[in-house]
C-alpha atoms as a PDB file:
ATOM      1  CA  UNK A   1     149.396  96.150  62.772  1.00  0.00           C
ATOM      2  CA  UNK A   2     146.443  98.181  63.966  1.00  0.00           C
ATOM      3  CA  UNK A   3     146.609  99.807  67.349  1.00  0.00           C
ATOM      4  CA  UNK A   4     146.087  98.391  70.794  1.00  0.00           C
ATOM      5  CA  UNK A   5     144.029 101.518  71.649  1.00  0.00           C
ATOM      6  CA  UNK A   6     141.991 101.594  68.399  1.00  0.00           C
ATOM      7  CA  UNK A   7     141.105  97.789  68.759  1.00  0.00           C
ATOM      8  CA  UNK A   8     140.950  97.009  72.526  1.00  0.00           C
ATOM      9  CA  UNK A   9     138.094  99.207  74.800  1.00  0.00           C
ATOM     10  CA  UNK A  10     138.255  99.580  77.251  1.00  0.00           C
ATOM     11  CA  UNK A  11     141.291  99.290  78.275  1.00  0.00           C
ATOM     12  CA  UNK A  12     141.319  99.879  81.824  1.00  0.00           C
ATOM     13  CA  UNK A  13     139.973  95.741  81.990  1.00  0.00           C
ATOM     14  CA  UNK A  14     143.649  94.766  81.427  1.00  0.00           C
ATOM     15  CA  UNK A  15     146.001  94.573  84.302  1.00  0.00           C
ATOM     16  CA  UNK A  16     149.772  93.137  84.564  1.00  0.00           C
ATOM     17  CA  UNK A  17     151.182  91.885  87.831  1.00  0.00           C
ATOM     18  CA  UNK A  18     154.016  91.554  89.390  1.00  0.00           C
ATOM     19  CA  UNK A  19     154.798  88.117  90.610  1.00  0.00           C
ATOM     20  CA  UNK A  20     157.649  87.616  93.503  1.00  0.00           C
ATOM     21  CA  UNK A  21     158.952  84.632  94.268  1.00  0.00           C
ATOM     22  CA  UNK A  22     157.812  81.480  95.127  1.00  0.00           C
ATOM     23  CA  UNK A  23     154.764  81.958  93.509  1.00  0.00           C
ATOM     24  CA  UNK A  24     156.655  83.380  90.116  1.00  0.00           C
ATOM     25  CA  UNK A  25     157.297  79.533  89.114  1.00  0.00           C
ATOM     26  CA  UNK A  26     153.386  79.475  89.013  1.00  0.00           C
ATOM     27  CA  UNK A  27     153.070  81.769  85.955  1.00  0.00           C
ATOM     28  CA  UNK A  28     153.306  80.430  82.336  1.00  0.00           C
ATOM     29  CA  UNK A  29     156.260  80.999  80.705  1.00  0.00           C
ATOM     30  CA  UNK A  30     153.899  82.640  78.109  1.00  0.00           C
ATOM     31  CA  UNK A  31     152.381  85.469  80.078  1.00  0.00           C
ATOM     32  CA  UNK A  32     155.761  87.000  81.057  1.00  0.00           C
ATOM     33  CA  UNK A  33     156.372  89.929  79.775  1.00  0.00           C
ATOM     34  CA  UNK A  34     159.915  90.637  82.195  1.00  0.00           C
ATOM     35  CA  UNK A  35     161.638  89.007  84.340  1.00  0.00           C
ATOM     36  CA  UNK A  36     164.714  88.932  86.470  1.00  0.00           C
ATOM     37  CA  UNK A  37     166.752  92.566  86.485  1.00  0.00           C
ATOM     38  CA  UNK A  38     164.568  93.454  83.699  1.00  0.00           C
ATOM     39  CA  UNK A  39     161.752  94.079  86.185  1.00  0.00           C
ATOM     40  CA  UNK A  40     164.084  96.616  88.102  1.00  0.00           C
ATOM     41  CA  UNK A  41     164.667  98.642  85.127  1.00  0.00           C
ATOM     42  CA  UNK A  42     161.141  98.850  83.665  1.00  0.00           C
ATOM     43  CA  UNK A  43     160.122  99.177  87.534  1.00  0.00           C
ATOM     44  CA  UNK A  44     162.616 102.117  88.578  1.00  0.00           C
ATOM     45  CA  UNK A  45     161.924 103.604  85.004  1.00  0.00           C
ATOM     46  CA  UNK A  46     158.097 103.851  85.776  1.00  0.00           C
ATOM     47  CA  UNK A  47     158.636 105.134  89.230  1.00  0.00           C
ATOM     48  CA  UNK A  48     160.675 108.010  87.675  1.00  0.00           C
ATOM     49  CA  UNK A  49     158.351 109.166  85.211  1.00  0.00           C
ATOM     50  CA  UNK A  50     155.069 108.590  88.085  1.00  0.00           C
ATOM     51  CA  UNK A  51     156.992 110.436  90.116  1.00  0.00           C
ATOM     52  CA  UNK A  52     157.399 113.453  88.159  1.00  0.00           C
ATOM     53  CA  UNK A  53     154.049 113.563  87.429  1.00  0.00           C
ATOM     54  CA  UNK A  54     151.740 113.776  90.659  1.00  0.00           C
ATOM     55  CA  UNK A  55     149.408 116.538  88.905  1.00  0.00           C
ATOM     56  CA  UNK A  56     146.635 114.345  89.464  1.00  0.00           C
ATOM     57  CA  UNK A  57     144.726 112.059  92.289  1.00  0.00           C
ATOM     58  CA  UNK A  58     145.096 109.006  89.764  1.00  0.00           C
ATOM     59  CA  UNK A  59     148.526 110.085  89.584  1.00  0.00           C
ATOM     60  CA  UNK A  60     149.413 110.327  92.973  1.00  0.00           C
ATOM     61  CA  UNK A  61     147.254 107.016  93.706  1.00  0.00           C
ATOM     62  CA  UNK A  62     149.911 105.196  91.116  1.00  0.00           C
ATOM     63  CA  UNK A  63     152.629 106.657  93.048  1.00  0.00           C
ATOM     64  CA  UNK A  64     151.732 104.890  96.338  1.00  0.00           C
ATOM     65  CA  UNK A  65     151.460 101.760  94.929  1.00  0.00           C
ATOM     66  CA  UNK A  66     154.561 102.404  92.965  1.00  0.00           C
ATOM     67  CA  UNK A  67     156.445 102.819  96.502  1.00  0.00           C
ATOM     68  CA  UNK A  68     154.879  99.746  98.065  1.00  0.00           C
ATOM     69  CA  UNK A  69     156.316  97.915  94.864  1.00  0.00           C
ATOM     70  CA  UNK A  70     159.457  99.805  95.016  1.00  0.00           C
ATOM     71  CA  UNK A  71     159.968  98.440  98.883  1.00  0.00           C
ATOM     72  CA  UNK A  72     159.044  95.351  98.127  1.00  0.00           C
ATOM     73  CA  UNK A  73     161.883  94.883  95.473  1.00  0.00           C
ATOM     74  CA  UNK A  74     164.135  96.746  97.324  1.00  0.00           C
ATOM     75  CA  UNK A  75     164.273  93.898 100.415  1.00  0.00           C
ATOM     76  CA  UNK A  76     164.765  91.113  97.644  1.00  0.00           C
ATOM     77  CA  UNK A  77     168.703  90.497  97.549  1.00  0.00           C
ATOM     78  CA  UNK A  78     168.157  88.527  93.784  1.00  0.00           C
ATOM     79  CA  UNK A  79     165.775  89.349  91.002  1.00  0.00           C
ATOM     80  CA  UNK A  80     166.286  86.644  89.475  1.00  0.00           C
ATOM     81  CA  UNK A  81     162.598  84.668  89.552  1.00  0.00           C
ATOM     82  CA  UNK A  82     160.382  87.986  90.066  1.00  0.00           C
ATOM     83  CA  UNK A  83     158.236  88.551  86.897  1.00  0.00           C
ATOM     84  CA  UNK A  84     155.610  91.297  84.971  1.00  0.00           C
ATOM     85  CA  UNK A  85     153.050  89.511  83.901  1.00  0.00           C
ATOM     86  CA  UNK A  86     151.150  90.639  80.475  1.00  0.00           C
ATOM     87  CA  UNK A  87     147.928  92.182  80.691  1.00  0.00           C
ATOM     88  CA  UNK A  88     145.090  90.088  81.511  1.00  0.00           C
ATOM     89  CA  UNK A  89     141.646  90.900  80.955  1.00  0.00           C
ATOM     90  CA  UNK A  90     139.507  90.999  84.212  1.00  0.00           C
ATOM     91  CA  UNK A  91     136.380  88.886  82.907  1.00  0.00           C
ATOM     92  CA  UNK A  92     139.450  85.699  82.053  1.00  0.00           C
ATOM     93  CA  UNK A  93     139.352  82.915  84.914  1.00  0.00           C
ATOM     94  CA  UNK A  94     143.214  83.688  84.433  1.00  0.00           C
ATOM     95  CA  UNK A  95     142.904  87.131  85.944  1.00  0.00           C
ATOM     96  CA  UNK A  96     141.594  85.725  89.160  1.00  0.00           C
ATOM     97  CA  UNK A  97     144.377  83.338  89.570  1.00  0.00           C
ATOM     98  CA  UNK A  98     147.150  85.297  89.021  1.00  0.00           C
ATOM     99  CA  UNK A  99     145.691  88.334  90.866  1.00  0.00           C
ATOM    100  CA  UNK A 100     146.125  86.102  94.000  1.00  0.00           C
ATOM    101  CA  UNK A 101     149.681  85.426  93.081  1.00  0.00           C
ATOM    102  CA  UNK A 102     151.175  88.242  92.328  1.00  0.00           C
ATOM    103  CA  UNK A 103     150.427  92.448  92.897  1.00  0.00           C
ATOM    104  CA  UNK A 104     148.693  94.922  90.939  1.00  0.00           C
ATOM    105  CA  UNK A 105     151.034  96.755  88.759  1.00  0.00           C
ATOM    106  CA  UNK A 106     150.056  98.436  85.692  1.00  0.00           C
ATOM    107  CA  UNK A 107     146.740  99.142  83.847  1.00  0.00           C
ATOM    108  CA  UNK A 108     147.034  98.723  79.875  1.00  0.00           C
ATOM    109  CA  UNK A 109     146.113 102.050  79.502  1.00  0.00           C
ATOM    110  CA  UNK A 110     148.179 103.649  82.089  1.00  0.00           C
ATOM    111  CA  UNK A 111     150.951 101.237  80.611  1.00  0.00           C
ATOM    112  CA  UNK A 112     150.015 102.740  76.836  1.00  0.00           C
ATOM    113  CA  UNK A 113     150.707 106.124  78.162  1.00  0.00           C
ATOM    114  CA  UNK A 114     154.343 105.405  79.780  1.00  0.00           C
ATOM    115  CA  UNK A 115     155.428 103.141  76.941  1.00  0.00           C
ATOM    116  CA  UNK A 116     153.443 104.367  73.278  1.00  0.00           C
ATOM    117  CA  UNK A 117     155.856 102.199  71.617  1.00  0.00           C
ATOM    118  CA  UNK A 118     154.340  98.837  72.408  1.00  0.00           C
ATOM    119  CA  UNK A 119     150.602 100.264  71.507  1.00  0.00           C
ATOM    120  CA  UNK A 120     151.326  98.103  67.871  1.00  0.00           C
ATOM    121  CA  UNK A 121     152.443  94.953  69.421  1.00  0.00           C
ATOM    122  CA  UNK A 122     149.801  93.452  71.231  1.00  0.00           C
ATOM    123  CA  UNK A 123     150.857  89.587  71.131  1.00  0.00           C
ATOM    124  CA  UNK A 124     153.975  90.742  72.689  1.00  0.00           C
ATOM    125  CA  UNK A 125     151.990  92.482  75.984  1.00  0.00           C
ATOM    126  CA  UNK A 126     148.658  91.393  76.256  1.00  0.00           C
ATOM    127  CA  UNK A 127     148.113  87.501  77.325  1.00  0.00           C
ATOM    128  CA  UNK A 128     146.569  84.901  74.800  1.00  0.00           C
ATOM    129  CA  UNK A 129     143.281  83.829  76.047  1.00  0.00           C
ATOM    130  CA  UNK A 130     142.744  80.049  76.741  1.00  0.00           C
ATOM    131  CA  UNK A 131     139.589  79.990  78.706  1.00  0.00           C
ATOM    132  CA  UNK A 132     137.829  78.862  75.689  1.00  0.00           C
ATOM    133  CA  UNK A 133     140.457  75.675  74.857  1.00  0.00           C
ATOM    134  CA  UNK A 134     139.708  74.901  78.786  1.00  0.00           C
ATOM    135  CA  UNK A 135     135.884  74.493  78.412  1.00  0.00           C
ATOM    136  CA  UNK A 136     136.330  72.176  75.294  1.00  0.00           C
ATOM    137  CA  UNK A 137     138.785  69.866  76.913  1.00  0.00           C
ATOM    138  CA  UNK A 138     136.440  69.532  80.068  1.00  0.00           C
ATOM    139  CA  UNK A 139     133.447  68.425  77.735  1.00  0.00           C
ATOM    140  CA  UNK A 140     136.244  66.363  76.411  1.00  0.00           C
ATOM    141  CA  UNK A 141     137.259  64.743  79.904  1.00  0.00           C
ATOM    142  CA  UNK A 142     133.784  64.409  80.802  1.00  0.00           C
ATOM    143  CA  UNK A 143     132.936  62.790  77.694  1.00  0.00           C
ATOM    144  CA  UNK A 144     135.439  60.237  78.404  1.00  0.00           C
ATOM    145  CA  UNK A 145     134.386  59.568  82.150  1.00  0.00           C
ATOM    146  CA  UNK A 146     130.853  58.571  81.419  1.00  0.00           C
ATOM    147  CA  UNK A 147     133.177  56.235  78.687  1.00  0.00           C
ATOM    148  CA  UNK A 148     134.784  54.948  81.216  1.00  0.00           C
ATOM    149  CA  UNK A 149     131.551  54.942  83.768  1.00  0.00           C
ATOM    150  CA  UNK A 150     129.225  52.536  81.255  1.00  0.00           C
ATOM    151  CA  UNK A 151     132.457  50.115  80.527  1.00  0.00           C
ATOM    152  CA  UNK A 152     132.549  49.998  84.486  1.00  0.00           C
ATOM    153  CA  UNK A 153     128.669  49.562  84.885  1.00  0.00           C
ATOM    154  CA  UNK A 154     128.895  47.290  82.406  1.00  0.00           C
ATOM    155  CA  UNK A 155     131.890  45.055  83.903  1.00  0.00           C
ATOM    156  CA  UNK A 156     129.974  45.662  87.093  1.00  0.00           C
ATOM    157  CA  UNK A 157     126.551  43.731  85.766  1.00  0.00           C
ATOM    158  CA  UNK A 158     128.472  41.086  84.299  1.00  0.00           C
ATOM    159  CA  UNK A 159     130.202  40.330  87.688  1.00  0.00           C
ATOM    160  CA  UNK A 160     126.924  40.105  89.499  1.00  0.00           C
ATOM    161  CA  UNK A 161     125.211  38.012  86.730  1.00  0.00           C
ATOM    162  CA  UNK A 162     128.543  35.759  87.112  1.00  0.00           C
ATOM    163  CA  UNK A 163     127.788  35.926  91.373  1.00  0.00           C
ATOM    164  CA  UNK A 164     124.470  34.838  90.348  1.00  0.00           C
ATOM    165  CA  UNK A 165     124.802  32.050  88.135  1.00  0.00           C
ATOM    166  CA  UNK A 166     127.580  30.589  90.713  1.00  0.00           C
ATOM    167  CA  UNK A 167     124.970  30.664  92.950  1.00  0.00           C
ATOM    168  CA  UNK A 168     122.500  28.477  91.295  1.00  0.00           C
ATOM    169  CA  UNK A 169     125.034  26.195  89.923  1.00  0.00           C
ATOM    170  CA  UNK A 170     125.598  25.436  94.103  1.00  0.00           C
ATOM    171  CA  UNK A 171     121.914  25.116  94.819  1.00  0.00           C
ATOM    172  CA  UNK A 172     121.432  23.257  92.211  1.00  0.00           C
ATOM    173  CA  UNK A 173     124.393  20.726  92.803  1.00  0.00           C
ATOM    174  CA  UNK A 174     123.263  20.212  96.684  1.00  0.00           C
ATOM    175  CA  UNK A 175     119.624  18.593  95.864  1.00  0.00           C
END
């Protein structure tokens, strides 16, 4: 499998979340990547290695937002429903949705440089993009309303030509 870094540019368009609870149960079951303690570990792992390495101003920006994350986990008493997202790309309609639900955690290539190993397995971190199945199954549903819209026109006509016709049959029966 060819690399994530090779194929994907550029790769600062990605971004995972993480999602707290309630608004966890909104996210797909397919665009988690962890969840539960899981997000802890990966979490306090991360923090570490950011932490050791605040050379830089990108550096020391990810270390901020690493401790608003880390205080934000640390008032949860359960883990159990928070959840890193995979990486969505910021053009997606996806991105927009689950940027409102959940907070900015990693960048895919900020990600890439903590964890090399998963730079081969892109179906396992990087979301599956459905934007194009949506637009096919709204022609689809619109197809079918103005389906539905003639047969109701139609039904529609034949109830006023039915109105009509009773009509004359009474004028016609009072001379």
């Amino acid at each position: 499998m060819a690399s994530i870094k090779s194929d994907i540019a550029p790769l600062d368009r990605f971004q995972s979340f993480i999602v707290f609870e309630p608004a966890s149960i909104r996210i797909s079951d397919n665009d988690i990547l962890y969840i539960g303690n899981n997000v802890q570990t990966v979490f306090d792992e991360t923090f570490e290695k950011v932490s050791l390495l605040q050379n830089d101003i990108k550096m020391k920006i990810l270390l901020n937002k690493f401790q608003k994350l880390g205080n934000m986990l640390s008032l949860l008493e359960s883990h159990d429903n928070v959840i890193i997202t995979k990486f969505f790309d910021r053009i997606w309609r996806r991105y927009s949705y689950v940027s409102h639900l959940g907070e900015s955690f990693f960048s895919l290539d900020v990600f890439l440089d903590f964890f090399p190993k998963f730079d081969n397995q892109a179906d396992t971190i990087i979301a599956q993009r459905i934007d194009a199945h949506v637009d096919e199954f709204d022609e689809e549903d619109e197809d079918e309303d103005e389906d539905d819209k003639d047969e109701e026109d139609k039904d529609k006509e034949d109830k006023d030509k039915e109105g009509t016709d009773a009509v004359v049959d009474n004028e016609e029966g009072s001379r």
